[in-house]
PDB file of N, CA and C in Angstrom:
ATOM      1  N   UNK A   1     120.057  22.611  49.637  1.00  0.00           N
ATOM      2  CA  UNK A   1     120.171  22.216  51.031  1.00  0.00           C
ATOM      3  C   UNK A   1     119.549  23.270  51.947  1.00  0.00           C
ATOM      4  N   UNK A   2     119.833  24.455  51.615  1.00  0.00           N
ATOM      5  CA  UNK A   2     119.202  25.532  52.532  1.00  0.00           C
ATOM      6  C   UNK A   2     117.923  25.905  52.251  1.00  0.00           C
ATOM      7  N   UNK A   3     117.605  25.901  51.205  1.00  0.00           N
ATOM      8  CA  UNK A   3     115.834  25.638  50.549  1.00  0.00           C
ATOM      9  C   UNK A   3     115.290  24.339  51.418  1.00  0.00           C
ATOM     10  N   UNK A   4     115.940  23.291  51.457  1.00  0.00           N
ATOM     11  CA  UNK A   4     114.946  21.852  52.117  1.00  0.00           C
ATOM     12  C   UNK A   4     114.775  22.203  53.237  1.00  0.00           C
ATOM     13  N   UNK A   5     115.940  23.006  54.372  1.00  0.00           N
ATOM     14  CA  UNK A   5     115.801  23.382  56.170  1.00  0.00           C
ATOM     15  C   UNK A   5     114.812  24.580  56.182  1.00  0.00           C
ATOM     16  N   UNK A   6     114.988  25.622  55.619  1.00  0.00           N
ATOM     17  CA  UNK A   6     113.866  26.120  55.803  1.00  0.00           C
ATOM     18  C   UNK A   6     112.231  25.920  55.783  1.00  0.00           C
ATOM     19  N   UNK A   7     112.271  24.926  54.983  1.00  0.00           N
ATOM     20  CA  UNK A   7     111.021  24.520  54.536  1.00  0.00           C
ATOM     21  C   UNK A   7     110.820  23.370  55.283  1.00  0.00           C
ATOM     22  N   UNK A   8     111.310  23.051  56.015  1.00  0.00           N
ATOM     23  CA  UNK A   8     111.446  22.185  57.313  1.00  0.00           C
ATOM     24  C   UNK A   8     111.155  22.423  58.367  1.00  0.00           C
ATOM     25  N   UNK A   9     111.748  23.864  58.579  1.00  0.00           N
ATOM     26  CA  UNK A   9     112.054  24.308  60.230  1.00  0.00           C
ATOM     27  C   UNK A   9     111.165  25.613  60.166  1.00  0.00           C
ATOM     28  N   UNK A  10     110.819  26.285  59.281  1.00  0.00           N
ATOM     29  CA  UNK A  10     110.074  27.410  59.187  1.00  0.00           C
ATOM     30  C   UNK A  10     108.842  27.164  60.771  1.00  0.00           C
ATOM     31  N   UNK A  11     107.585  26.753  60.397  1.00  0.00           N
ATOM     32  CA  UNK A  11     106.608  26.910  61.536  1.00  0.00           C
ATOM     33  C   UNK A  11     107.450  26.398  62.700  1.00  0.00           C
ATOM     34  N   UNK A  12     108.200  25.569  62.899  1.00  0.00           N
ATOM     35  CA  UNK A  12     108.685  24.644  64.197  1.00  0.00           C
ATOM     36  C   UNK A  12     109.398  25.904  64.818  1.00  0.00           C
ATOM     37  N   UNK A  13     110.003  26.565  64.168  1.00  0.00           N
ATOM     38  CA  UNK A  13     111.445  27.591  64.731  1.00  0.00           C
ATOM     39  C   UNK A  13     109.872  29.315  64.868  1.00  0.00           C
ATOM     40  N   UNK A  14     109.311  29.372  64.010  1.00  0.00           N
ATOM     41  CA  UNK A  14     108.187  30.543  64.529  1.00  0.00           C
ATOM     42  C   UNK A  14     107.289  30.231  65.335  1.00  0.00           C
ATOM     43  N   UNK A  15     106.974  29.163  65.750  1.00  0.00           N
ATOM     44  CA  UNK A  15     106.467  28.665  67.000  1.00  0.00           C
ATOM     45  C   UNK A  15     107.471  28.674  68.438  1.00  0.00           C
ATOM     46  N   UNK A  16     108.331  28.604  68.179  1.00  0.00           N
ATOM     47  CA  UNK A  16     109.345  28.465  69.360  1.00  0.00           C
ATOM     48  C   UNK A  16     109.556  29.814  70.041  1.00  0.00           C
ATOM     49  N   UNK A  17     109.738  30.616  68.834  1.00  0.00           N
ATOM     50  CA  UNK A  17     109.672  31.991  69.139  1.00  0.00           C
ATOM     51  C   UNK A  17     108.691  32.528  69.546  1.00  0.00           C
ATOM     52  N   UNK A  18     107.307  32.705  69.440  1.00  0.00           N
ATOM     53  CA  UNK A  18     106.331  32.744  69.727  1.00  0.00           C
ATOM     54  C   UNK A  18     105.861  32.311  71.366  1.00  0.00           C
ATOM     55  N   UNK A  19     106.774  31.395  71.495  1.00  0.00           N
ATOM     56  CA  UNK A  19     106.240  30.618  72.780  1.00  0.00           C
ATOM     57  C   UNK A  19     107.119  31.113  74.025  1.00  0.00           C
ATOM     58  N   UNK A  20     108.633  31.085  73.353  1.00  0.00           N
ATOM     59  CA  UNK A  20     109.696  32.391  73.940  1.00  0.00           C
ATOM     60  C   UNK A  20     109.209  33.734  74.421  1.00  0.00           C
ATOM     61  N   UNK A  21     108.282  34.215  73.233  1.00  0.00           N
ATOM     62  CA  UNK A  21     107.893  35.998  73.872  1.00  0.00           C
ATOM     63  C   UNK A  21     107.136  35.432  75.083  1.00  0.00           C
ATOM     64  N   UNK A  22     105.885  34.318  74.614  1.00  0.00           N
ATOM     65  CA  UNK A  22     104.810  33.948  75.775  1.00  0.00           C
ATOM     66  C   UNK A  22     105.482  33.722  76.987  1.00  0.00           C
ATOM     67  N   UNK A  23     106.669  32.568  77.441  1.00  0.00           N
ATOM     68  CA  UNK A  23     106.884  32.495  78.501  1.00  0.00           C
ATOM     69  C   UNK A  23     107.882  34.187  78.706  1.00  0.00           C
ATOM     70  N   UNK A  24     108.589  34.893  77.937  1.00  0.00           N
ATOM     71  CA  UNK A  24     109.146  36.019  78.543  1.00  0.00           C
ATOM     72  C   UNK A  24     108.136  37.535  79.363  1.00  0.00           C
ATOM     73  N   UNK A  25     107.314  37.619  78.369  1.00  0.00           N
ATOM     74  CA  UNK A  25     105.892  38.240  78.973  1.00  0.00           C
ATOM     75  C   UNK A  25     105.284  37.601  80.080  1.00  0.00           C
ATOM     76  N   UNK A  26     105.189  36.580  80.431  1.00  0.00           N
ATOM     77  CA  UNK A  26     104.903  36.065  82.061  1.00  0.00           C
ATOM     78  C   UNK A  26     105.527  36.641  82.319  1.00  0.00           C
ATOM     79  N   UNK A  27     106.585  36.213  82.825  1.00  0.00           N
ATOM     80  CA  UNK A  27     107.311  36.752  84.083  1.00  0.00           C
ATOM     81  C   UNK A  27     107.630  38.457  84.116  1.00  0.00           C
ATOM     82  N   UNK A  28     107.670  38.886  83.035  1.00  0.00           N
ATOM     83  CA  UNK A  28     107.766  40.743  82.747  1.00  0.00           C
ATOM     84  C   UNK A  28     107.023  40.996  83.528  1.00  0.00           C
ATOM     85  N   UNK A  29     105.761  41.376  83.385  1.00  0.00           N
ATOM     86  CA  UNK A  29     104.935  41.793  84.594  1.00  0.00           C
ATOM     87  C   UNK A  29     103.703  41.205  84.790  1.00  0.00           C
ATOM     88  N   UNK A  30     102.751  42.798  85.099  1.00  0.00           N
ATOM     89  CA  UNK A  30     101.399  41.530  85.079  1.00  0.00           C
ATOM     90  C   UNK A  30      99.925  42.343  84.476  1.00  0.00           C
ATOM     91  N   UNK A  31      99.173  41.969  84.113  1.00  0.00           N
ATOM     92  CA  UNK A  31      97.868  42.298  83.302  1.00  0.00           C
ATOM     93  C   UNK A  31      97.605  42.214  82.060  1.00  0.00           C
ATOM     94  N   UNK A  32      98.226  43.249  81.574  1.00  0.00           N
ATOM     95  CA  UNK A  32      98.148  43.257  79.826  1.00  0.00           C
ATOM     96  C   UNK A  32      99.780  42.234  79.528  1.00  0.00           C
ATOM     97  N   UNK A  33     100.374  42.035  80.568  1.00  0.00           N
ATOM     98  CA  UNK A  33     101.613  41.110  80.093  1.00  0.00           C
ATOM     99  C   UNK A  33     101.126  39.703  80.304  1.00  0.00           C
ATOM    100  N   UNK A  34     100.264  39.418  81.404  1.00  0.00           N
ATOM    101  CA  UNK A  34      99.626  38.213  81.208  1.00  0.00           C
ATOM    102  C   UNK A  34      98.825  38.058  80.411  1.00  0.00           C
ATOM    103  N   UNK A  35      97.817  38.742  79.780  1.00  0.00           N
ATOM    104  CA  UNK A  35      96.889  38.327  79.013  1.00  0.00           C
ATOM    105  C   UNK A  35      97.679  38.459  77.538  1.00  0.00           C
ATOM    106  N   UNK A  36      98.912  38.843  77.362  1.00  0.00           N
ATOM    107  CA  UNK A  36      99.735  39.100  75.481  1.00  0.00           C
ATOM    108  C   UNK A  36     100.355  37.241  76.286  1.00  0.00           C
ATOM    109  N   UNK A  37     100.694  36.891  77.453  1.00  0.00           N
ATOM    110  CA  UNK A  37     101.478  35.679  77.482  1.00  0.00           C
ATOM    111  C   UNK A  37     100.426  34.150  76.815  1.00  0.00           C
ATOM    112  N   UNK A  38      99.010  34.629  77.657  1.00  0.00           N
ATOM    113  CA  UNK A  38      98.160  33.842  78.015  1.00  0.00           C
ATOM    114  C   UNK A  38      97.906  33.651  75.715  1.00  0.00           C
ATOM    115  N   UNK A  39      97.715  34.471  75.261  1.00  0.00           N
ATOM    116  CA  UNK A  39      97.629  34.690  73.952  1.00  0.00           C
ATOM    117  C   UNK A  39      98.812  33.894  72.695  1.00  0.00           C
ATOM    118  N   UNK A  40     100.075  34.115  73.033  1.00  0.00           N
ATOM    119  CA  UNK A  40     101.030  33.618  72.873  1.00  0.00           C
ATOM    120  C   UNK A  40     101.145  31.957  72.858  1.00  0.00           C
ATOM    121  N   UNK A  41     100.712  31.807  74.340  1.00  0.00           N
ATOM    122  CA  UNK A  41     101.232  29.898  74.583  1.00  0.00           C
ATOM    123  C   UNK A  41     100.151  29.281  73.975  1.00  0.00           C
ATOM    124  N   UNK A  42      98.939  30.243  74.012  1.00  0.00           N
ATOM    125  CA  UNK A  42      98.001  29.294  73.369  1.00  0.00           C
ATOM    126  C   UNK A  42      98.193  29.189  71.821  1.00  0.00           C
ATOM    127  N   UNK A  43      99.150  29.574  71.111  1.00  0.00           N
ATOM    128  CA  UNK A  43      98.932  29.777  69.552  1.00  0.00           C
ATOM    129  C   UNK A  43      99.717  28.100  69.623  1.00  0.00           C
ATOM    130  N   UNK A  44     100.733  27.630  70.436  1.00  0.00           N
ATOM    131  CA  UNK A  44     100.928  26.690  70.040  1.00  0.00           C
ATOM    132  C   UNK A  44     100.167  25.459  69.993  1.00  0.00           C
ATOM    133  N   UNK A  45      99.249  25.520  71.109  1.00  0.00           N
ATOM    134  CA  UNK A  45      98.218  24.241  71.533  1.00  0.00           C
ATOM    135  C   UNK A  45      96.709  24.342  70.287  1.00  0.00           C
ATOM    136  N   UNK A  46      96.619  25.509  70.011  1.00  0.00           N
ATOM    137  CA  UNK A  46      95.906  25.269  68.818  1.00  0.00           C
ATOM    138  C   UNK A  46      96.272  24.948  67.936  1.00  0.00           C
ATOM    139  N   UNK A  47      97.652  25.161  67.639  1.00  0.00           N
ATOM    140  CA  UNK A  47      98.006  24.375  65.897  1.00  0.00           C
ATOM    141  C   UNK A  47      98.128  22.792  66.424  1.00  0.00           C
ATOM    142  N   UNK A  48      98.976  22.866  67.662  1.00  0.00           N
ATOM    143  CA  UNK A  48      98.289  21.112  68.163  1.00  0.00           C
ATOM    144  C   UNK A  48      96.975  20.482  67.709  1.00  0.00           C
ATOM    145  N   UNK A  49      95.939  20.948  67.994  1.00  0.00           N
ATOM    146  CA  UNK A  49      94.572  20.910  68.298  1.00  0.00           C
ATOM    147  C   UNK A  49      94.207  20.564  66.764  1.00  0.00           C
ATOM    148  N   UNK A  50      94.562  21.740  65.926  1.00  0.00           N
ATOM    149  CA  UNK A  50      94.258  21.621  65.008  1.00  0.00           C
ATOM    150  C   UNK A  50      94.551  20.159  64.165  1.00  0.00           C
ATOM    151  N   UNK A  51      95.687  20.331  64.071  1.00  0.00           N
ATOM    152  CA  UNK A  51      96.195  18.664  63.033  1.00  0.00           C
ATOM    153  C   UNK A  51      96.031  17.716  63.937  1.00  0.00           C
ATOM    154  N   UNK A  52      95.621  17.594  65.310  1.00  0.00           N
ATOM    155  CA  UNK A  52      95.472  16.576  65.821  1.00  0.00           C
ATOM    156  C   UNK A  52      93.342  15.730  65.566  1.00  0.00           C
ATOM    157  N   UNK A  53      92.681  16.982  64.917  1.00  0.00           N
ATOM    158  CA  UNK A  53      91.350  17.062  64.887  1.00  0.00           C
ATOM    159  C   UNK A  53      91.366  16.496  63.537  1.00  0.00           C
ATOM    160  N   UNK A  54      92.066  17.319  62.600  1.00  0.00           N
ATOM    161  CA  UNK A  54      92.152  16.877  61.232  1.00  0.00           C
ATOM    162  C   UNK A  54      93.586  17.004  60.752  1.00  0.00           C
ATOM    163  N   UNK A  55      93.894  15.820  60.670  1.00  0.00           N
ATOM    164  CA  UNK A  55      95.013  15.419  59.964  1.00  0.00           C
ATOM    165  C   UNK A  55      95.394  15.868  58.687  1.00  0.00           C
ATOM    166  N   UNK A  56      96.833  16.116  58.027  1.00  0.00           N
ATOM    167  CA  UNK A  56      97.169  16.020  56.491  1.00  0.00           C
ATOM    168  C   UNK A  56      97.545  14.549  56.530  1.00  0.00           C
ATOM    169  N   UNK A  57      97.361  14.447  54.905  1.00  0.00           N
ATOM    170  CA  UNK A  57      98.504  13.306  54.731  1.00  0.00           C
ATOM    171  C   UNK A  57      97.390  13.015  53.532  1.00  0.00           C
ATOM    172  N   UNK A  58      98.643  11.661  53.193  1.00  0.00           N
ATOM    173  CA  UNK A  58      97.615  10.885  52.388  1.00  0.00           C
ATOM    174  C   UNK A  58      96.570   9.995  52.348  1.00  0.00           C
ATOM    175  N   UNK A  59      95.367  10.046  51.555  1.00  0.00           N
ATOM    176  CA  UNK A  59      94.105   9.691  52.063  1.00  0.00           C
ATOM    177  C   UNK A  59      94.088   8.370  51.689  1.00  0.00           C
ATOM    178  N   UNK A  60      94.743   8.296  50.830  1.00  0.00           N
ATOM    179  CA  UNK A  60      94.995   6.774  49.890  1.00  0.00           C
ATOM    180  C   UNK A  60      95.192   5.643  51.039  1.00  0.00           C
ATOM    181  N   UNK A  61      94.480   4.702  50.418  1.00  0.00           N
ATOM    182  CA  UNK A  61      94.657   3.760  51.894  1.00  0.00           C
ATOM    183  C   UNK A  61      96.425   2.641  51.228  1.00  0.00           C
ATOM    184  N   UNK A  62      97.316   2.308  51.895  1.00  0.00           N
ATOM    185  CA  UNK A  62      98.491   1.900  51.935  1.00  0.00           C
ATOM    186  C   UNK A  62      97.767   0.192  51.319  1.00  0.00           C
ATOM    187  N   UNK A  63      98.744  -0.146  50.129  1.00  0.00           N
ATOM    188  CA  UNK A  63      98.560  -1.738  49.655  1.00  0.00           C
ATOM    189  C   UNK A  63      99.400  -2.163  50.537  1.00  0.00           C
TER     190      UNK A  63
END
């Protein structure tokens, strides 16, 4: 059971965090805290980007 959630929630829950430092570094200050934020929010919209360009799954077409 605790083997299946991790392997579930792993990227979803290190993305969240990730996006947590990004929006906490905004508001901290400003220069090198905007540009570590600006760095941050974007890690999530590229893994968007990514599987949204090329998909997983199965290639097999469904009978």
């Amino acid at each position: 059971m605790t083997n299946r959630f991790w392997h579930i929630w792993t990227i979803p829950l290190l993305l969240a965090i990730v996006s947590l430092g990004g929006l906490i570094s905004a508001l901290v200050g400003n220069d090198l805290w905007d540009v570590l934020s600006w760095l941050t929010l974007s890690i999530p919209l590229l893994v968007i980007g990514r599987f949204w360009l090329w998909p997983q799954g199965n290639k097999k077409a469904v009978k």
